[in-house]
Protein backbone atom coordinates (compact mmCIF):
# COMPACT_ATOMS: atom_id res chain seq x y z
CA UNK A 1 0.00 0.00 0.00
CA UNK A 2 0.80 3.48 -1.16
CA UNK A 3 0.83 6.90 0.16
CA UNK A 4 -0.98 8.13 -2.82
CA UNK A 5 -3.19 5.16 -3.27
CA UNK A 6 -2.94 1.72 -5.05
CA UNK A 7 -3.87 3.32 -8.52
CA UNK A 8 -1.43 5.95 -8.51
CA UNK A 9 1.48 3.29 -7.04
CA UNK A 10 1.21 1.05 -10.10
CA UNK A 11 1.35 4.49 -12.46
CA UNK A 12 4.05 5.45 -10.15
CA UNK A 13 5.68 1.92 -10.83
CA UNK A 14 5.13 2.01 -14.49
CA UNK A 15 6.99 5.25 -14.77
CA UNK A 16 9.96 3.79 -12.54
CA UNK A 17 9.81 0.57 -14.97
CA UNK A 18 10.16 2.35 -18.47
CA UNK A 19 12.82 4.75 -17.28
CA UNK A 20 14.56 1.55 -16.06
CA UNK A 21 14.04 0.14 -19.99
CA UNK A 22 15.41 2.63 -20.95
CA UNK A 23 18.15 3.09 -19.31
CA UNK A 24 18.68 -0.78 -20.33
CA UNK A 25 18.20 -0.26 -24.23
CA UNK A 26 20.77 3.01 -24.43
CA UNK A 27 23.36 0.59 -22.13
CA UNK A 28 22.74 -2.27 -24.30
CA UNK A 29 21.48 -4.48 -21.78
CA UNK A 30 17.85 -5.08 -22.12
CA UNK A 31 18.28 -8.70 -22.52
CA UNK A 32 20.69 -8.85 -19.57
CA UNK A 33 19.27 -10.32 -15.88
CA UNK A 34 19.22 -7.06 -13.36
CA UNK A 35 20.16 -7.72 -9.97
CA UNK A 36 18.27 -6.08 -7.00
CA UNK A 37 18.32 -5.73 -3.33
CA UNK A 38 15.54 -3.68 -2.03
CA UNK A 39 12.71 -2.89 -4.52
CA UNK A 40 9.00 -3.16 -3.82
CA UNK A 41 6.61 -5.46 -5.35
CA UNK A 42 4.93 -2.80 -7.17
CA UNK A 43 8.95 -2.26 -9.03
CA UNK A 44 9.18 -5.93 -9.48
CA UNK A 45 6.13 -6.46 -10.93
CA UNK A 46 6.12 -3.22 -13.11
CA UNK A 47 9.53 -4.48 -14.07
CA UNK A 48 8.70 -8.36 -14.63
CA UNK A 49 5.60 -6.89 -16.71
CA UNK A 50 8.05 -5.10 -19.50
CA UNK A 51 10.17 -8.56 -19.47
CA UNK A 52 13.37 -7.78 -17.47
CA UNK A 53 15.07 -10.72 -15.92
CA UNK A 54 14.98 -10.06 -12.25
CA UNK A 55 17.35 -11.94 -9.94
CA UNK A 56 18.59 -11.58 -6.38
CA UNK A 57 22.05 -9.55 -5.90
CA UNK A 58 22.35 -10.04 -2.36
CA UNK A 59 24.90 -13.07 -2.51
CA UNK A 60 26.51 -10.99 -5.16
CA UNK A 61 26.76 -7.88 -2.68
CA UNK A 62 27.64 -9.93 0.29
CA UNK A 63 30.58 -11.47 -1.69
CA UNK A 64 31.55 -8.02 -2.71
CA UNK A 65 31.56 -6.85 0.71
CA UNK A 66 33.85 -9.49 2.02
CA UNK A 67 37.25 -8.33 0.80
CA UNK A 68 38.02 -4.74 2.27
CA UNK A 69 39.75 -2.26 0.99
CA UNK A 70 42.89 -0.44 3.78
CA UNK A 71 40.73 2.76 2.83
CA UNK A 72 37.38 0.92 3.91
CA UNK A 73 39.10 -1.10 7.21
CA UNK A 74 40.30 2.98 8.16
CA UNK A 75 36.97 3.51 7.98
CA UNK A 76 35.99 0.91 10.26
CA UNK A 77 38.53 1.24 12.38
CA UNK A 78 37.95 5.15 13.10
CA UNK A 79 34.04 4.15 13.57
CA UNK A 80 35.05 1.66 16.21
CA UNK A 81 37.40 4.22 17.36
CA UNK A 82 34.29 6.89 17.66
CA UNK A 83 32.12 4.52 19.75
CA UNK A 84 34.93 3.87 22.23
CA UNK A 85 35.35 7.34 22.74
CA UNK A 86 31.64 7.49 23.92
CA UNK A 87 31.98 4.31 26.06
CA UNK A 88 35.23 5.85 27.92
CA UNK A 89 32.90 9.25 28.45
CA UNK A 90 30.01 6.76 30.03
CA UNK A 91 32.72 5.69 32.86
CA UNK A 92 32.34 9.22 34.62
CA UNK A 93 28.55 8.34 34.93
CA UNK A 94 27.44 8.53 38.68
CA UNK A 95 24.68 6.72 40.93
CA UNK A 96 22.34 9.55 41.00
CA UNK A 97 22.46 10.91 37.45
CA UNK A 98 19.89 10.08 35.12
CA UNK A 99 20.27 7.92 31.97
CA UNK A 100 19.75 11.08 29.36
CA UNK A 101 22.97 12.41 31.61
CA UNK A 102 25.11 9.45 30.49
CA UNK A 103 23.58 9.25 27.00
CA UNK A 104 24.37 13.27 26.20
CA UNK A 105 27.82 12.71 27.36
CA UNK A 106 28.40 9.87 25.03
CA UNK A 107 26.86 11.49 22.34
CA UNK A 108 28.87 14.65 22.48
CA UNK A 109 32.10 12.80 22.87
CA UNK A 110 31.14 10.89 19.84
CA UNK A 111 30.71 13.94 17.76
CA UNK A 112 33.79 15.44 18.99
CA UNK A 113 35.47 12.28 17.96
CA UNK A 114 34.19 13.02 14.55
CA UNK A 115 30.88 10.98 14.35
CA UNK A 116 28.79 11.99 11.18
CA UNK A 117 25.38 10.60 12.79
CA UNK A 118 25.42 9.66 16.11
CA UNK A 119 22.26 6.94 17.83
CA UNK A 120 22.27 5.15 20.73
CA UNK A 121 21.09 4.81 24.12
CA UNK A 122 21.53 4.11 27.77
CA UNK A 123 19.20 1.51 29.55
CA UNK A 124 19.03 0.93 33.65
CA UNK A 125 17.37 -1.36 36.04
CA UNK A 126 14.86 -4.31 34.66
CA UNK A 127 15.17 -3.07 31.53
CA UNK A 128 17.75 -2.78 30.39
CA UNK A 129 17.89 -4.13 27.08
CA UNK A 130 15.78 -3.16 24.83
CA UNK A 131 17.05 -3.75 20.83
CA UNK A 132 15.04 -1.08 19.49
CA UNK A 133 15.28 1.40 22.34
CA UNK A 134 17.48 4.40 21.02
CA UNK A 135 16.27 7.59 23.03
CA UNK A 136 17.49 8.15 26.65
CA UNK A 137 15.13 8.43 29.80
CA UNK A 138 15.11 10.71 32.76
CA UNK A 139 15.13 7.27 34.61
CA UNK A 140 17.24 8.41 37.80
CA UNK A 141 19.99 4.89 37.88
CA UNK A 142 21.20 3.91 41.84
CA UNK A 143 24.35 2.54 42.58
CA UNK A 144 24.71 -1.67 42.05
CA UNK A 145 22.72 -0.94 38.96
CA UNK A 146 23.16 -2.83 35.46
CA UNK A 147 23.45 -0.11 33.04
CA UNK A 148 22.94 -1.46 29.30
CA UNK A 149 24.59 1.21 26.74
CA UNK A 150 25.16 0.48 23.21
CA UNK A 151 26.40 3.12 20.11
CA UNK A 152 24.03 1.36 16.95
CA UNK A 153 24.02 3.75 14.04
CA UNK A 154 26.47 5.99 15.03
CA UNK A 155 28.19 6.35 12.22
CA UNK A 156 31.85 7.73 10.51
CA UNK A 157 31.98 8.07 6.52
CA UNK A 158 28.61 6.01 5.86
CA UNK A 159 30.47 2.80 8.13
CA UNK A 160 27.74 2.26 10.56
CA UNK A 161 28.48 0.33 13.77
CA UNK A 162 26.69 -1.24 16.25
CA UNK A 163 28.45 -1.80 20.14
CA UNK A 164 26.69 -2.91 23.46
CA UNK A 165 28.65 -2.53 27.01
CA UNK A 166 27.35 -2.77 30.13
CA UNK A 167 28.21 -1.48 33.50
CA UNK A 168 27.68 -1.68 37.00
CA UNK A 169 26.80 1.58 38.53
CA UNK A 170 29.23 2.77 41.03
CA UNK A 171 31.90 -0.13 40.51
């Protein structure tokens, strides 16, 4: 289902499928298989409908993405490097402060570190994991505490990771 309704999807789709055919005849490849990752089922089937081959380029992707470049393991390397930064700014977290106070520190030394996009978030008490939790609480966290704080998304030159710690309050 569409924003703009199920009519204007499959027009929608139909334009997205002929500029694709086209962009296949002037390459000379109309009668070559197209891989895809992440299209719709409106784009497939607009697609399918003009005759284009469509097959799966995930394992081709996920081969690709197996051998690293030094440039791309830099890359990596600084993001890891940016997410450490905001667990080592987490370890001056006190009994008594609340989890947004741990989770602004973290973020700012993240940025500071050179983060492009920084997510994550600090969890206390019974729960305190939660996968898609990513916003901090004024939840006030006591000493003996398990404190669950993870980095996910923060990212460095599109390189996205995602890093859990946790803590004991006050140890």
């Amino acid at each position: 289902a569409a924003i703009c309704g199920p009519d204007a999807a499959k027009s929608e789709a139909r334009k997205f499928a002929d500029a694709i055919i086209r962009a296949l005849k002037e390459n000379g490849a109309l009668d070559q298989r197209v891989g895809t990752d992440a299209l719709d089922e409106l784009g497939r089937a607009a697609l399918r409908a003009e005759g284009v081959d469509l097959v799966d380029a995930k394992p081709a992707i996920m081969q690709a993405r197996r051998c690293k470049t030094a440039d791309e393991i830099a890359c990596i390397e600084t993001v890891i490097a940016i997410a450490n930064n905001g667990f080592r700014s987490f370890l001056s977290f006190k009994p008594g402060m609340r989890e947004r106070d741990g989770g602004a520190a973290m973020y700012e030394a993240m940025i500071r570190a050179g983060a492009e996009n920084v997510l994550g978030g600090v969890r206390s008490k019974q729960n305190t994991f939660d996968v898609y939790h990513v916003a901090n609480t004024d939840r006030i966290v006591d000493p003996g505490d398990l404190v669950t704080v993870h980095t996910c998304s923060t990212t460095y030159a599109g390189y996205r990771n995602c890093m859990y710690r946790s803590f004991i309050v006050g140890r």
